[in-house]
C-alpha atoms as a PDB file:
ATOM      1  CA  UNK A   1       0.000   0.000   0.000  1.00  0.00           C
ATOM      2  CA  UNK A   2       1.314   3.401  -1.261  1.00  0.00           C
ATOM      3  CA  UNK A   3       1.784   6.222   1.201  1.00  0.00           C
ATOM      4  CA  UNK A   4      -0.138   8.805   0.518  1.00  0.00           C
ATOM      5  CA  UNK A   5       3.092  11.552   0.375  1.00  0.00           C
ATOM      6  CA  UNK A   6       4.167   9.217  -2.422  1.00  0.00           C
ATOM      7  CA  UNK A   7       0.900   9.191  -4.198  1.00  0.00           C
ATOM      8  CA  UNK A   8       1.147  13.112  -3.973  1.00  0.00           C
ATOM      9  CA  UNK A   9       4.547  13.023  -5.270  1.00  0.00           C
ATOM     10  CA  UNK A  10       3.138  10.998  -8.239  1.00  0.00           C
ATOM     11  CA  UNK A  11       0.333  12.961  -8.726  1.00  0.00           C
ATOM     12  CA  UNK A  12       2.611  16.222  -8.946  1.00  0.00           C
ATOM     13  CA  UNK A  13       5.435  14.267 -11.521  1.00  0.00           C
ATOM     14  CA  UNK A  14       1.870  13.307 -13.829  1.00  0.00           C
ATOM     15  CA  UNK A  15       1.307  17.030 -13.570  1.00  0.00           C
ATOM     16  CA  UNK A  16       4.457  17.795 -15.216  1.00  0.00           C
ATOM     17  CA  UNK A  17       4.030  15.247 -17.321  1.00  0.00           C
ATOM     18  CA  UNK A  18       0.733  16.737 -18.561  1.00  0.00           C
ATOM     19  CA  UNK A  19       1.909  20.219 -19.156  1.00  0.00           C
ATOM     20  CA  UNK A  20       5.320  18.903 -20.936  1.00  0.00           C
ATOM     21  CA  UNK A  21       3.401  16.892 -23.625  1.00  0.00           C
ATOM     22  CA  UNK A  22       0.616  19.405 -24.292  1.00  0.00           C
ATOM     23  CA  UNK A  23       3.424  22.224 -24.563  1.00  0.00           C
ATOM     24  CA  UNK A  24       5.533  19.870 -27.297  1.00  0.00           C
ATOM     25  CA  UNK A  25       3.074  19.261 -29.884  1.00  0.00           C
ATOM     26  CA  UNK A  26       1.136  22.918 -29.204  1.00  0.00           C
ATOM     27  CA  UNK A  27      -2.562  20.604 -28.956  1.00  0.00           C
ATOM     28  CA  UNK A  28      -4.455  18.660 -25.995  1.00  0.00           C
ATOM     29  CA  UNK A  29      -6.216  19.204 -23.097  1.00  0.00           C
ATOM     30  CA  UNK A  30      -4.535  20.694 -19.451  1.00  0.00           C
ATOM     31  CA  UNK A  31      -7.270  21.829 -17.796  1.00  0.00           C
ATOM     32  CA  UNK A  32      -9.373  18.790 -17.112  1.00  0.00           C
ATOM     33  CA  UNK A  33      -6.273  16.459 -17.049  1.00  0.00           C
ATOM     34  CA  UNK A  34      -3.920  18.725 -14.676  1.00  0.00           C
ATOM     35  CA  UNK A  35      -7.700  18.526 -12.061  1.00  0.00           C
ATOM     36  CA  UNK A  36      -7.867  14.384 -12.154  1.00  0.00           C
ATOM     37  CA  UNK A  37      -3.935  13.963 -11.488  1.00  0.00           C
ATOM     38  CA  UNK A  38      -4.859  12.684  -8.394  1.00  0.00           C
ATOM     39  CA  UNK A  39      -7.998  10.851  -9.044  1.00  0.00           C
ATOM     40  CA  UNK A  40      -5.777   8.869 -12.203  1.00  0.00           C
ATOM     41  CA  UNK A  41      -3.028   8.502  -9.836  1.00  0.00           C
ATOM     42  CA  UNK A  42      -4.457   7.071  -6.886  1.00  0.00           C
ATOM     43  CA  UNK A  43      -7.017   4.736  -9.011  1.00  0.00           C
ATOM     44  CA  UNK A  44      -3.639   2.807 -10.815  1.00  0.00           C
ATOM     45  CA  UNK A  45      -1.157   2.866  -7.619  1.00  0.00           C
ATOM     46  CA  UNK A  46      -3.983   2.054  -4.996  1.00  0.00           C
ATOM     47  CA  UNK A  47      -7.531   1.205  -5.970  1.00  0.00           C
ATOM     48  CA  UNK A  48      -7.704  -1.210  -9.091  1.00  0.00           C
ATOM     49  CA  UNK A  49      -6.636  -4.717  -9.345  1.00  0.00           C
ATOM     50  CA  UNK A  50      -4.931  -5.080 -12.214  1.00  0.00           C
ATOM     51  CA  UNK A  51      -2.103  -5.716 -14.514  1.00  0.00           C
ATOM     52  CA  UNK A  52       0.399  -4.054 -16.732  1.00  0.00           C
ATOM     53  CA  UNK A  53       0.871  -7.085 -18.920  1.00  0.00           C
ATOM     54  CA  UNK A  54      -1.966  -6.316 -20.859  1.00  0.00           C
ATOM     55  CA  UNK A  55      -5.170  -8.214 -22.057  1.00  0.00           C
ATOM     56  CA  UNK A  56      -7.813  -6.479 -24.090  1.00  0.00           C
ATOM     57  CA  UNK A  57     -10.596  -8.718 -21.990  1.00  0.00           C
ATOM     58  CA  UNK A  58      -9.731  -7.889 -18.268  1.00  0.00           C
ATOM     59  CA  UNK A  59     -11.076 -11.396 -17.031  1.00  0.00           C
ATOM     60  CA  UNK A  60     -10.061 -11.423 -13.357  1.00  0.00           C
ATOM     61  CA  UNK A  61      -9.108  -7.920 -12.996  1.00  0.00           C
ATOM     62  CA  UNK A  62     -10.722  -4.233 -12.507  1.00  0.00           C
ATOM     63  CA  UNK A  63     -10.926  -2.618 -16.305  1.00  0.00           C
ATOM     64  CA  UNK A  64     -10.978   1.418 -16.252  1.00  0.00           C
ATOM     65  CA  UNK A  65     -12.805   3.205 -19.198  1.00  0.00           C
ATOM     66  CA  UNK A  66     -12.284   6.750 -20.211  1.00  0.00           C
ATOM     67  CA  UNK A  67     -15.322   8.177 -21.684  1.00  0.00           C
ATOM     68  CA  UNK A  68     -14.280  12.072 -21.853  1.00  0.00           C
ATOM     69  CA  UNK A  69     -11.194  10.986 -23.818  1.00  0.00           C
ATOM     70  CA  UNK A  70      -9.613  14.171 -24.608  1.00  0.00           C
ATOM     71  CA  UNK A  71      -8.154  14.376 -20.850  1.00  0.00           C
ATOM     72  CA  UNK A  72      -5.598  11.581 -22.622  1.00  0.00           C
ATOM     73  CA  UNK A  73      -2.543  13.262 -21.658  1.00  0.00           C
ATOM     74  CA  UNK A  74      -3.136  12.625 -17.923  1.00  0.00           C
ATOM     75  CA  UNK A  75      -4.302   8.562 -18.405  1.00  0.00           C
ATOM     76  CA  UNK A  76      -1.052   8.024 -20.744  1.00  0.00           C
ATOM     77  CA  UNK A  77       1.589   9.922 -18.125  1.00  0.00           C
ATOM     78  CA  UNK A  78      -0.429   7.220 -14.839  1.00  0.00           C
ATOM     79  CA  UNK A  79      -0.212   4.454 -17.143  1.00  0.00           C
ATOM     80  CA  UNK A  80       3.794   4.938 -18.527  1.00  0.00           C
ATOM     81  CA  UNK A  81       4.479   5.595 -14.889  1.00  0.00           C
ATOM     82  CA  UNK A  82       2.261   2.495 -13.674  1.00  0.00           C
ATOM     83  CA  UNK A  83       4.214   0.628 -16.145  1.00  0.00           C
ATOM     84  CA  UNK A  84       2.335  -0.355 -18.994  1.00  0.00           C
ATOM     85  CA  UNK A  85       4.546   1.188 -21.349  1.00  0.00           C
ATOM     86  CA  UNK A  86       7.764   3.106 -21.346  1.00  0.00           C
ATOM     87  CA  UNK A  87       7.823   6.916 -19.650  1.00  0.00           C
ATOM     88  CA  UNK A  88       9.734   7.802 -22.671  1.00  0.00           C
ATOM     89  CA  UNK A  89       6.704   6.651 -25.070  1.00  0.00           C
ATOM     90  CA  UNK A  90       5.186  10.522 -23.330  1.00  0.00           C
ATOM     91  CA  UNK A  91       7.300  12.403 -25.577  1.00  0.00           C
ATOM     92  CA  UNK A  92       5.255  11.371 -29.001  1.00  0.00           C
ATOM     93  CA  UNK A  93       2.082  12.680 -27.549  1.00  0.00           C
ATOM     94  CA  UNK A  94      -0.290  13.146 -30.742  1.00  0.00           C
ATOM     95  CA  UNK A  95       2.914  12.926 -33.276  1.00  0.00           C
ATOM     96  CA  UNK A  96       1.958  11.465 -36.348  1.00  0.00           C
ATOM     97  CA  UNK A  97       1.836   7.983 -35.651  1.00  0.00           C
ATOM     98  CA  UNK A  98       2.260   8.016 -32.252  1.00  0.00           C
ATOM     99  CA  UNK A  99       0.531   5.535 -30.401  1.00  0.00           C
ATOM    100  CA  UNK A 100       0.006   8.522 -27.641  1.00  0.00           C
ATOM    101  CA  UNK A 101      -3.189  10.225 -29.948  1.00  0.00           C
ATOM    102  CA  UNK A 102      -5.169  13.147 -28.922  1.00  0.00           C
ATOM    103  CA  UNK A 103      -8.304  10.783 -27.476  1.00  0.00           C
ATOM    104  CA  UNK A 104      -7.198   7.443 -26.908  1.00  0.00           C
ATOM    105  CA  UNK A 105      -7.408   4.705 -29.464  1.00  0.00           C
ATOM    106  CA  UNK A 106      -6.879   0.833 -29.819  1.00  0.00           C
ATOM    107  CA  UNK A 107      -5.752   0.231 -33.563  1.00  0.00           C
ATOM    108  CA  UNK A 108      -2.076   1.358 -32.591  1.00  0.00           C
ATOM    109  CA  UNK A 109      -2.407  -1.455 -29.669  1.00  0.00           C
ATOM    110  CA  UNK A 110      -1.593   0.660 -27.034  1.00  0.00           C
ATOM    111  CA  UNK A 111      -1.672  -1.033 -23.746  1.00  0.00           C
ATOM    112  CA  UNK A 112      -4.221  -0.196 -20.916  1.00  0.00           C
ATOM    113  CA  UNK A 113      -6.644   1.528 -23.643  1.00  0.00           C
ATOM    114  CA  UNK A 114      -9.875  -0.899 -24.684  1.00  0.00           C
ATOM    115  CA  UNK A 115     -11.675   1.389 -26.392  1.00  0.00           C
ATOM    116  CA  UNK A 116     -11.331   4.479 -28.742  1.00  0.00           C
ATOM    117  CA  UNK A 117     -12.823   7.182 -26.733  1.00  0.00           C
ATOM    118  CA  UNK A 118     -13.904  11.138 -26.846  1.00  0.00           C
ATOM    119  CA  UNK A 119     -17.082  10.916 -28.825  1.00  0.00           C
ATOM    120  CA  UNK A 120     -18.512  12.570 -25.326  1.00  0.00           C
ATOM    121  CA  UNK A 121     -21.497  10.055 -23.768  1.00  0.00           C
ATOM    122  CA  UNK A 122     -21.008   6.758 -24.696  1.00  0.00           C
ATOM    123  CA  UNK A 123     -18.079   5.471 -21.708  1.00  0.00           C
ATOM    124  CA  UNK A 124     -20.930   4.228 -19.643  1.00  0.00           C
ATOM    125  CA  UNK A 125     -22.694   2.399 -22.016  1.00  0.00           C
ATOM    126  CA  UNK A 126     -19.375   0.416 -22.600  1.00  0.00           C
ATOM    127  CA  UNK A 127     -18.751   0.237 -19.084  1.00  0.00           C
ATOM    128  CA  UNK A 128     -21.570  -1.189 -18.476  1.00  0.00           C
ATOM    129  CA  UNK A 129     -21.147  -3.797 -20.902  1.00  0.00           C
ATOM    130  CA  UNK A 130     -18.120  -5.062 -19.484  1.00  0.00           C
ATOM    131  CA  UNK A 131     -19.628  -5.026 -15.979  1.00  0.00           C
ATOM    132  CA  UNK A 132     -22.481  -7.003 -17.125  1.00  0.00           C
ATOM    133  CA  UNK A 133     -20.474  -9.861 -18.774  1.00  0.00           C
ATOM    134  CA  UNK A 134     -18.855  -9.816 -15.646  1.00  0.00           C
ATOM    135  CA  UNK A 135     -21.221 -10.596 -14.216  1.00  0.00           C
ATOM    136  CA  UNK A 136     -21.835 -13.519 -16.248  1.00  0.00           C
ATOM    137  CA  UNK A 137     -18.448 -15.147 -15.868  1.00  0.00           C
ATOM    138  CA  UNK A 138     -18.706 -14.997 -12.198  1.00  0.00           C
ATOM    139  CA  UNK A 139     -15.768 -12.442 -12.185  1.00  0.00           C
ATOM    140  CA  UNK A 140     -15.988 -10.259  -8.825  1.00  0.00           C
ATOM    141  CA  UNK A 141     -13.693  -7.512 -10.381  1.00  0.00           C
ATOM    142  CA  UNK A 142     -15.028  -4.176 -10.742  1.00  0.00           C
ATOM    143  CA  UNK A 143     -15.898  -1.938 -13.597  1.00  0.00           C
ATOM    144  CA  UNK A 144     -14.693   2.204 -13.228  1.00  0.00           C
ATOM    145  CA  UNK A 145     -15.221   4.723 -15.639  1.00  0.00           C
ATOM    146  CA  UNK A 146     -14.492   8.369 -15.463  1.00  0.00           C
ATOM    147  CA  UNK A 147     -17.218  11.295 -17.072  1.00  0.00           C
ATOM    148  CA  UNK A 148     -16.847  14.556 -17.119  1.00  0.00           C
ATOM    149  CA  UNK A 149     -19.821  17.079 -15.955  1.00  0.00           C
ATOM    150  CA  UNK A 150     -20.346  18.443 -19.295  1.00  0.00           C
ATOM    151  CA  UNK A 151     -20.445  15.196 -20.637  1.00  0.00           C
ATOM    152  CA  UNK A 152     -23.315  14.689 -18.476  1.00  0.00           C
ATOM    153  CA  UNK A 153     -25.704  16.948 -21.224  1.00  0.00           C
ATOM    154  CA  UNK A 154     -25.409  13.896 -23.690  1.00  0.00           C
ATOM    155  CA  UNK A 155     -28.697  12.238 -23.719  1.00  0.00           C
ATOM    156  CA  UNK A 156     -26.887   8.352 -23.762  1.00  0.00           C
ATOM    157  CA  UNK A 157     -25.444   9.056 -20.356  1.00  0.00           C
ATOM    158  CA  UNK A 158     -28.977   9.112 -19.003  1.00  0.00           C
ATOM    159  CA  UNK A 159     -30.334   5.982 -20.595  1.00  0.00           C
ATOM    160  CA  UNK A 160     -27.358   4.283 -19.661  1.00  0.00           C
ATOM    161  CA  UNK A 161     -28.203   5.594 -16.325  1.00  0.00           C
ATOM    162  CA  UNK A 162     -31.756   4.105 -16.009  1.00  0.00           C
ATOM    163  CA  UNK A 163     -30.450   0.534 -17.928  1.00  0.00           C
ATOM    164  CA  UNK A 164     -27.684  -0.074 -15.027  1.00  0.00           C
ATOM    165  CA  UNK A 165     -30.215   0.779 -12.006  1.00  0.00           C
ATOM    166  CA  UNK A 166     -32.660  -1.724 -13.815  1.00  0.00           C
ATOM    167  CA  UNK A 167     -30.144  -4.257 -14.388  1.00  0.00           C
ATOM    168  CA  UNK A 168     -28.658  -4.051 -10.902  1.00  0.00           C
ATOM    169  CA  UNK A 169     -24.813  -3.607 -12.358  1.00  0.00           C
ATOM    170  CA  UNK A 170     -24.013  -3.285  -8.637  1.00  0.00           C
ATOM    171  CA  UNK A 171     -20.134  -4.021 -10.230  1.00  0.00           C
ATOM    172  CA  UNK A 172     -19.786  -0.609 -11.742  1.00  0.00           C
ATOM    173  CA  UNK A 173     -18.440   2.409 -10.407  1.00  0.00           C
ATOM    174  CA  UNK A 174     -18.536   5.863 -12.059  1.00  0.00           C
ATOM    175  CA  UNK A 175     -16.804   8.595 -11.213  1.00  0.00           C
ATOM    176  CA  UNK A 176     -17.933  12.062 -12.483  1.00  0.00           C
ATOM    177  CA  UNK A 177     -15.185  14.883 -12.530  1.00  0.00           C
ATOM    178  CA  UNK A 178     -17.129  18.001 -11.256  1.00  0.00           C
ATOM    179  CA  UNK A 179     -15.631  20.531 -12.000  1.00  0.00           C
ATOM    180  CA  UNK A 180     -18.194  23.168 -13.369  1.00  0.00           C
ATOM    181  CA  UNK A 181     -16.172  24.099 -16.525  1.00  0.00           C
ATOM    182  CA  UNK A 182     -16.530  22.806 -20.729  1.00  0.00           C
ATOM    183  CA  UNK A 183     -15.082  24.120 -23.730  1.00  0.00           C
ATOM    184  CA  UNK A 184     -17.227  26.955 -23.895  1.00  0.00           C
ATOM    185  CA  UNK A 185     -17.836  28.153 -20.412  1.00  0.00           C
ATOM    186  CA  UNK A 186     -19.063  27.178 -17.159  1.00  0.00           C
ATOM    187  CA  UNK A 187     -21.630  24.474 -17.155  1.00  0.00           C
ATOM    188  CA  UNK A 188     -24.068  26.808 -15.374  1.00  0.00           C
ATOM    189  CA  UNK A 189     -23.866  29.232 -18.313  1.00  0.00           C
ATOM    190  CA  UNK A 190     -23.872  26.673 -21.434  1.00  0.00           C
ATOM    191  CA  UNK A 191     -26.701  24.292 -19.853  1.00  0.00           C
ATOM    192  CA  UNK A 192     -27.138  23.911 -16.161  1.00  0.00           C
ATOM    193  CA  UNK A 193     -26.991  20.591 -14.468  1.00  0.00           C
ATOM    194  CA  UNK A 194     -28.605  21.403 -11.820  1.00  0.00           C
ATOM    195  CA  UNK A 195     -29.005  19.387  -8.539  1.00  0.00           C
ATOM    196  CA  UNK A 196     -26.813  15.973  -9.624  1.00  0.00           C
ATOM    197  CA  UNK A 197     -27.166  13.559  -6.735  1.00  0.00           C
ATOM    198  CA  UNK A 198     -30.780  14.154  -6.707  1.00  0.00           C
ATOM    199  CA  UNK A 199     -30.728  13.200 -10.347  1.00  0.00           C
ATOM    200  CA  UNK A 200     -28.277   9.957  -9.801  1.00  0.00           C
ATOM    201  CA  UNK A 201     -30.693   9.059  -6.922  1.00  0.00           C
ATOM    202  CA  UNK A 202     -33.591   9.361  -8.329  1.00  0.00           C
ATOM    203  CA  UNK A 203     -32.613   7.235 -11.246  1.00  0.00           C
ATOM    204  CA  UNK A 204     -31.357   4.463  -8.827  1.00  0.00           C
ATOM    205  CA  UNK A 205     -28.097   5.137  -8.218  1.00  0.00           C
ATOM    206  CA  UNK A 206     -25.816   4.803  -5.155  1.00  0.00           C
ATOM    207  CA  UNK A 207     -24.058   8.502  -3.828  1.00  0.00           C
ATOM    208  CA  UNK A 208     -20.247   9.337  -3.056  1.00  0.00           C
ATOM    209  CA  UNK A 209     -19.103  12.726  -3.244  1.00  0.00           C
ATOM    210  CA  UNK A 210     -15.642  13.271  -2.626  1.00  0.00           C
ATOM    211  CA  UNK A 211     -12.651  16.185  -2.922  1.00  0.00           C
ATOM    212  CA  UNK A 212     -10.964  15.060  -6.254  1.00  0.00           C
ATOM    213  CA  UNK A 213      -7.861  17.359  -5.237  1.00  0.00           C
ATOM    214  CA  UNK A 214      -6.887  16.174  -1.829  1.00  0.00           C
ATOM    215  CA  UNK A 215      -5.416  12.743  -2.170  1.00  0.00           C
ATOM    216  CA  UNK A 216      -6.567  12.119   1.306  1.00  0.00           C
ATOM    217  CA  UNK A 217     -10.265  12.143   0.675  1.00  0.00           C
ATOM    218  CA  UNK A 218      -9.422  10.583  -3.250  1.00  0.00           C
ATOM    219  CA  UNK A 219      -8.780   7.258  -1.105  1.00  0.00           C
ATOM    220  CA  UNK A 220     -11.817   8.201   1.345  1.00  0.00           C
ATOM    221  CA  UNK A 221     -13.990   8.578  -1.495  1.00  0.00           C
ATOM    222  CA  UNK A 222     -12.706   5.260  -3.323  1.00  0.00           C
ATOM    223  CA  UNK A 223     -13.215   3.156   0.031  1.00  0.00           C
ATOM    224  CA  UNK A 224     -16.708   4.333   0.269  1.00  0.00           C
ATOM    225  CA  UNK A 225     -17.548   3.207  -3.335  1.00  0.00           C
ATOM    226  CA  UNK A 226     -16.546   0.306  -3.106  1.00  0.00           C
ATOM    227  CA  UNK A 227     -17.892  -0.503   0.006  1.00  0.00           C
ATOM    228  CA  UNK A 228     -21.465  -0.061  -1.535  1.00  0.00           C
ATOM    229  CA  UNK A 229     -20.677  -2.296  -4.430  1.00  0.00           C
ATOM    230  CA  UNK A 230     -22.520  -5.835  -4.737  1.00  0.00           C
ATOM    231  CA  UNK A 231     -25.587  -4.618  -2.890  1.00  0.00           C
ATOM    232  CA  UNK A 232     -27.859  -4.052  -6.177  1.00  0.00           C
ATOM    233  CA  UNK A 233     -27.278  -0.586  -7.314  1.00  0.00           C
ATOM    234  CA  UNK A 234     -24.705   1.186  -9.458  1.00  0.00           C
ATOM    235  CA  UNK A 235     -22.830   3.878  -7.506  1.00  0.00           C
ATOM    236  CA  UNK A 236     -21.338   7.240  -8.874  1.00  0.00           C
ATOM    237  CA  UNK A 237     -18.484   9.291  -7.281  1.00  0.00           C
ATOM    238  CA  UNK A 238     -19.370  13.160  -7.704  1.00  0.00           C
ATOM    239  CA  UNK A 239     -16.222  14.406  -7.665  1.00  0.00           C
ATOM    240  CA  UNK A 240     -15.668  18.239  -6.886  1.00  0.00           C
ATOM    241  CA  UNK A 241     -11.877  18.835  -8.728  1.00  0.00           C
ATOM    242  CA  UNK A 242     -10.620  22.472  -9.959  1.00  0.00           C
ATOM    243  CA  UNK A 243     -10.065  22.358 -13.845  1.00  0.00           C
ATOM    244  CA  UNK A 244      -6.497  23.244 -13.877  1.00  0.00           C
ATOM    245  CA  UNK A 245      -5.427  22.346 -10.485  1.00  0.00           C
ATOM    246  CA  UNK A 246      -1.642  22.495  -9.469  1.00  0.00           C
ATOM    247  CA  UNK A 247      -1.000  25.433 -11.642  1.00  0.00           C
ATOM    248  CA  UNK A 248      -2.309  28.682 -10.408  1.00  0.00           C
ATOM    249  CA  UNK A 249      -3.384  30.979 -13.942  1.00  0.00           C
ATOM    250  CA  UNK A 250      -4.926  28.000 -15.192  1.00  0.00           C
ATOM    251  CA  UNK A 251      -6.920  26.914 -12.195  1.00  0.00           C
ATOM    252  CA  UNK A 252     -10.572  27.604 -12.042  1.00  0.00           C
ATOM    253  CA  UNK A 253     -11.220  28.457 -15.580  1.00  0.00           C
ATOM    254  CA  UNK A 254     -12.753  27.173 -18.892  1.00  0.00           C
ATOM    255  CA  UNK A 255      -9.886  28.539 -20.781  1.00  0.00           C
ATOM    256  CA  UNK A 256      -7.369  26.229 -20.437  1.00  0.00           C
ATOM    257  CA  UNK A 257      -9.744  23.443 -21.345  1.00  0.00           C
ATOM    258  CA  UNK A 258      -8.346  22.773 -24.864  1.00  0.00           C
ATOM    259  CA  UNK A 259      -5.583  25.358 -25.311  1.00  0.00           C
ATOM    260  CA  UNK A 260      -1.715  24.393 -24.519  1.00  0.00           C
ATOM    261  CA  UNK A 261       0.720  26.701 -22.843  1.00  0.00           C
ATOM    262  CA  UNK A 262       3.440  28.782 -24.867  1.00  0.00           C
ATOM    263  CA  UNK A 263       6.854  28.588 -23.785  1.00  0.00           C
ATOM    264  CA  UNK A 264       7.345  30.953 -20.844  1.00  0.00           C
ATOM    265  CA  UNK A 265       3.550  29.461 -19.276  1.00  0.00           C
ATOM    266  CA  UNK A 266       4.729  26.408 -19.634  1.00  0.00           C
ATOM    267  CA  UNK A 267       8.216  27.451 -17.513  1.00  0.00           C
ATOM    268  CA  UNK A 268       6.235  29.038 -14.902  1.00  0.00           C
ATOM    269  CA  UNK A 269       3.928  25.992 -14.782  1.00  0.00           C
ATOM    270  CA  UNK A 270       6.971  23.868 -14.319  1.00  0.00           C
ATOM    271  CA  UNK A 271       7.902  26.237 -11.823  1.00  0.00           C
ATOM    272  CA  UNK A 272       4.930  25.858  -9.959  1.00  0.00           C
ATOM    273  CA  UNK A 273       5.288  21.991  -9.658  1.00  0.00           C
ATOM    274  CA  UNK A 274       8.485  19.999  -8.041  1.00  0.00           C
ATOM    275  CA  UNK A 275      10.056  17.401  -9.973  1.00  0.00           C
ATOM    276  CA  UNK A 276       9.687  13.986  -8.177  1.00  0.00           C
ATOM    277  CA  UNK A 277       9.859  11.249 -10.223  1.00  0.00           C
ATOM    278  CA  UNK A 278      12.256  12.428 -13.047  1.00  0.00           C
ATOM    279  CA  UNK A 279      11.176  14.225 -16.378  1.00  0.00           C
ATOM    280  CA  UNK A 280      10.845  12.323 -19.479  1.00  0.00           C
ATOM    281  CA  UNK A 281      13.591  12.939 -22.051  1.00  0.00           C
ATOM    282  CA  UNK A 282      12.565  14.833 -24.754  1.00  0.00           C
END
């Protein structure tokens, strides 16, 4: 079991990670990515079962699905570093073909990704699909998938919603990042959410809320999931994270959504975050 100092370390060096790769190629996504550093982090060191020798079906292990795939640069910097492929690998992030593309993809083979993802609403749906065949092979693992708030406007998300509560895919845990920002605003401005757990419970869903941001209450937050798994209803983490996090003129704000730093932000961003784990060559 990790310490959580460690974790934070990790969390920081995937932070650097992030704003390295998106500076490089001049594309991808910070904001959302730099704000689930910790969830990513603490999900692959501590929480899931599983295995860096890869296998696209996940029998007897927990499978994680990505539906708002354009936070990729954050999933590829936990998985090099949770050693599914080399740390080095970072440095081709969306080069032509690289197996590191803007949303994730499968035809390159890259390992830990089952899916092509970033058409926004359609990670539960998957995720449920896994969970259910689970299910059917008698495996206990579980089933996580991450969703951003915005995302939450697609009308699949829903139905997927109301099919796991009927089907009881008590094996399934989702985890929505909170963090009131999308490309074009804040989510109160483009199309207003409005009260979310009373909309997970009422469609027969199980209710965590945790701090995405403090690794501390990342774990908390886990630990409670999990403990209401197998008892007939899907759960869902609503996790509160600042878009941007780590990084203080990109915290808080829309802007940094899907724009990458020039070279003296991307020196005061390193600035702003410790080197623990050793940089990446580029």
């Amino acid at each position: 079991m990790a310490d959580i100092q460690s974790l934070e370390r990790m969390a920081t060096q995937v932070r650097r990670d992030i704003i390295r790769m998106v500076h490089a190629c001049q594309s991808g996504h910070p904001g959302g990515s730099l704000g689930c550093a910790d969830f990513f982090t603490a999900l692959y060191q501590e929480i899931m079962d599983h295995n860096p020798t890869f296998n696209m079906e996940g029998k007897g292990e927990d499978v994680f699905y990505l539906s708002n795939g354009h936070i990729s640069p954050v999933w590829y910097s936990v998985l090099a570093r949770s050693g599914y492929f080399p740390v080095e690998e970072l440095a081709t992030f969306r080069a032509l073909n690289s197996r590191l593309q803007g949303h994730p993809a499968t035809h390159e083979g890259l390992p830990g990704i089952r899916v092509a993802s970033g058409s926004l609403g359609q990670g539960l749906s998957i995720a449920l699909g896994t969970a259910l065949a689970k299910k059917m092979d008698g495996d206990d693992k579980l089933v996580y998938v991450l969703t951003g708030d915005g995302e939450l406007q697609e009308g699949q998300i829903w139905e997927a919603m109301l099919f796991a509560a009927h089907q009881k895919t008590d094996n399934v845990i989702v985890t929505v990042d909170w963090n009131g920002q999308q490309i074009d605003g804040s989510n109160d401005d483009v199309l207003s959410l409005g009260d979310l757990e009373a909309k997970w419970l009422a469609f027969g869903w199980d209710v965590v809320h945790m701090d995405g941001n403090k690794m501390a209450e990342v774990l908390k937050g886990f630990a409670a999931a999990k403990a209401k798994t197998g008892k007939g209803k899907p759960v869902v983490i609503l996790m509160k994270t600042d878009m941007g996090h780590g990084v203080d003129f990109m915290s808080g704000t829309h802007k940094w959504h899907g724009k990458p730093p020039n070279d003296e932000q991307k020196d005061i961003a390193l600035a702003q975050l410790e080197e623990t784990l050793g940089d990446y060559p580029l």
